[in-house]
Protein backbone atom coordinates (compact mmCIF):
# COMPACT_ATOMS: atom_id res chain seq x y z
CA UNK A 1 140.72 163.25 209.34
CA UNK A 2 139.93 160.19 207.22
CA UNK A 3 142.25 157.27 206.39
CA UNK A 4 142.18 154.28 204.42
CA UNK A 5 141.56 151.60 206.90
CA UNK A 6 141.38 148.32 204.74
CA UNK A 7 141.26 147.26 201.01
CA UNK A 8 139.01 144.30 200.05
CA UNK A 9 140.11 142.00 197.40
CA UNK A 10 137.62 139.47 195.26
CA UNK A 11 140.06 136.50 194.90
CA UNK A 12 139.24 132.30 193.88
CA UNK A 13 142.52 131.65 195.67
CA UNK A 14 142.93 132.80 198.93
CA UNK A 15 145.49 130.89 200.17
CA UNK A 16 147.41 131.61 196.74
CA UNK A 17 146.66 134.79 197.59
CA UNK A 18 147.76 135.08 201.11
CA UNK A 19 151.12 133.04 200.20
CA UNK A 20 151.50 136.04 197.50
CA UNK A 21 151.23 138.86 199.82
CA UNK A 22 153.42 137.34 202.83
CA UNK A 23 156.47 136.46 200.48
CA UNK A 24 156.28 140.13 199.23
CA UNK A 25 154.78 142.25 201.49
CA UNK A 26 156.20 139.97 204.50
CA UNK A 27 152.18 140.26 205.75
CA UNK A 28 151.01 137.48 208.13
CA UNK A 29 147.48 135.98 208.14
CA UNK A 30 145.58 136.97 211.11
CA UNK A 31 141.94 136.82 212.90
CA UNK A 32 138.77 137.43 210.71
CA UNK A 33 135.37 137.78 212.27
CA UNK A 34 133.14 135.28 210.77
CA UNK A 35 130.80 137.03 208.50
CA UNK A 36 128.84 134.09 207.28
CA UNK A 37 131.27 133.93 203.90
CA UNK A 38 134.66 132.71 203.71
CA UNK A 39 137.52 135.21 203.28
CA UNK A 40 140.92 136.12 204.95
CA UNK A 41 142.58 138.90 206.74
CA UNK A 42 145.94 139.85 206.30
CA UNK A 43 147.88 141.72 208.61
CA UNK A 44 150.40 144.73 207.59
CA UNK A 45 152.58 145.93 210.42
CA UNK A 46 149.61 144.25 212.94
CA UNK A 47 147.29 146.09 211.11
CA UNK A 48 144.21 144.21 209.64
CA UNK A 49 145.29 146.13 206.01
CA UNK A 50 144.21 143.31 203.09
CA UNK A 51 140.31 141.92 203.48
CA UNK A 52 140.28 138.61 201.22
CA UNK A 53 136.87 137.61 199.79
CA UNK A 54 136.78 134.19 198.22
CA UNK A 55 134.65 134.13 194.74
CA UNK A 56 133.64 131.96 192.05
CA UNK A 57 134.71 133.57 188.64
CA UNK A 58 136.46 131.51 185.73
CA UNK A 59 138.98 134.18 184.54
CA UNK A 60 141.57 136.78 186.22
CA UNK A 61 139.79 140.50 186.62
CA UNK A 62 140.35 142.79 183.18
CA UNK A 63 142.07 145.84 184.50
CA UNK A 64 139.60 148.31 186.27
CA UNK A 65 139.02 151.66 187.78
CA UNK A 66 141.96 150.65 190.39
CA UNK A 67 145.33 150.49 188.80
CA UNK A 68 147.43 148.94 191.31
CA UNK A 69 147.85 148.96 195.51
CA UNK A 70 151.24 150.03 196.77
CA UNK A 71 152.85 149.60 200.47
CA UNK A 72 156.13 151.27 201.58
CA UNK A 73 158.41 152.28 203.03
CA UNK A 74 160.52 148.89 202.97
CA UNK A 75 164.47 148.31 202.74
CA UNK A 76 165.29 147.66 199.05
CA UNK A 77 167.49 144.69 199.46
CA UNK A 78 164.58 142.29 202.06
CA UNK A 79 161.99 143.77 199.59
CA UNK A 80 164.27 142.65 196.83
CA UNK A 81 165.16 139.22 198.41
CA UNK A 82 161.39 138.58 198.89
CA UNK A 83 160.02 139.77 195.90
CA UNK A 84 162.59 137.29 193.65
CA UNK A 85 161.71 134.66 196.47
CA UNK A 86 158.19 134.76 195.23
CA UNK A 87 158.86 133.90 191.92
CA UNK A 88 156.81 136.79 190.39
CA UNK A 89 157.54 139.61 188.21
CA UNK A 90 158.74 142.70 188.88
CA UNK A 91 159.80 145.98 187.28
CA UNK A 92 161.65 148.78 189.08
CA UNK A 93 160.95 152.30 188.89
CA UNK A 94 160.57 155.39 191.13
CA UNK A 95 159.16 158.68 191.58
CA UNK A 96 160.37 161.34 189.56
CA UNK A 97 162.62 163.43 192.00
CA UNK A 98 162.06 161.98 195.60
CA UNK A 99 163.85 159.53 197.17
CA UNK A 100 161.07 156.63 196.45
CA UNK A 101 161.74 154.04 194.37
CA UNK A 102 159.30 151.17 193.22
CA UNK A 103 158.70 147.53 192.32
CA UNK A 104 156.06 146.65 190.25
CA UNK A 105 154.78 143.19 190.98
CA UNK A 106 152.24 141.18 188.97
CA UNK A 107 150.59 138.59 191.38
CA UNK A 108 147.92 136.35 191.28
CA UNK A 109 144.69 136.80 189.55
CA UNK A 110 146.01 139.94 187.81
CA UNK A 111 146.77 141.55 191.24
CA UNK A 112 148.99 144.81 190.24
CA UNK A 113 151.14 145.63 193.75
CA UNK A 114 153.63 148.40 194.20
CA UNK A 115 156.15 147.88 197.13
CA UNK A 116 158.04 151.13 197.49
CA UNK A 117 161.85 151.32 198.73
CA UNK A 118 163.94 154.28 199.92
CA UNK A 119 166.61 155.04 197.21
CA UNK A 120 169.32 158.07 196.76
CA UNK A 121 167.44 161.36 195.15
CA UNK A 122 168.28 160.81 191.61
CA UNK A 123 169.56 164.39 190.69
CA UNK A 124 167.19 166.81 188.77
């Protein structure tokens, strides 16, 4: 059965970048083959989840065909700790009648990131 293997980001920062998604995420930079471009990998859990590819552009992306990514399950108050760590905004929410709850974080270059949190099942 198919499975998302990887997402590939289009960034001008990539160390920026890769500071954003360890603070949050608490991702690690790993190995990246060398493909002839420059670009980094960052590692989810040991898995090679985030491909970085370094661009020229002069502007943040306009919101697209892909709202947001999201990454879960983590413990509300490290995810909390880290997220406020970072510095960047954040709105809470969750998912109408599980036990999922979600931050919203705006990171660099107009990256949209959900980091999801198990909360209490809110009742119906």
């Amino acid at each position: 059965m198919p499975r998302l293997d990887h997402i590939n980001i289009n960034v001008v920062d990539g160390p920026r970048m890769v500071a954003f998604l360890t603070q949050v995420l608490g991702a690690e930079e790993g190995p990246r083959p060398d493909f002839g471009f420059p670009g980094h990998w960052v590692y989810v859990d040991g898995i090679p989840a985030i491909h970085l590819n370094i661009v020229q552009r002069q502007a943040d992306y306009p919101e697209g065909m892909i709202n947001h990514v999201a990454f879960g399950v983590y413990d509300f108050d490290d995810a909390k700790a880290r997220i406020e760590a970072s510095g960047y905004s954040y709105k809470l929410a969750g998912i109408p009648g599980t036990p999922i709850g979600q931050f919203f974080v705006t990171g660099p270059e107009g990256l949209f990131l959900e980091v999801q949190f198990r909360r209490a099942v809110p009742p119906a």
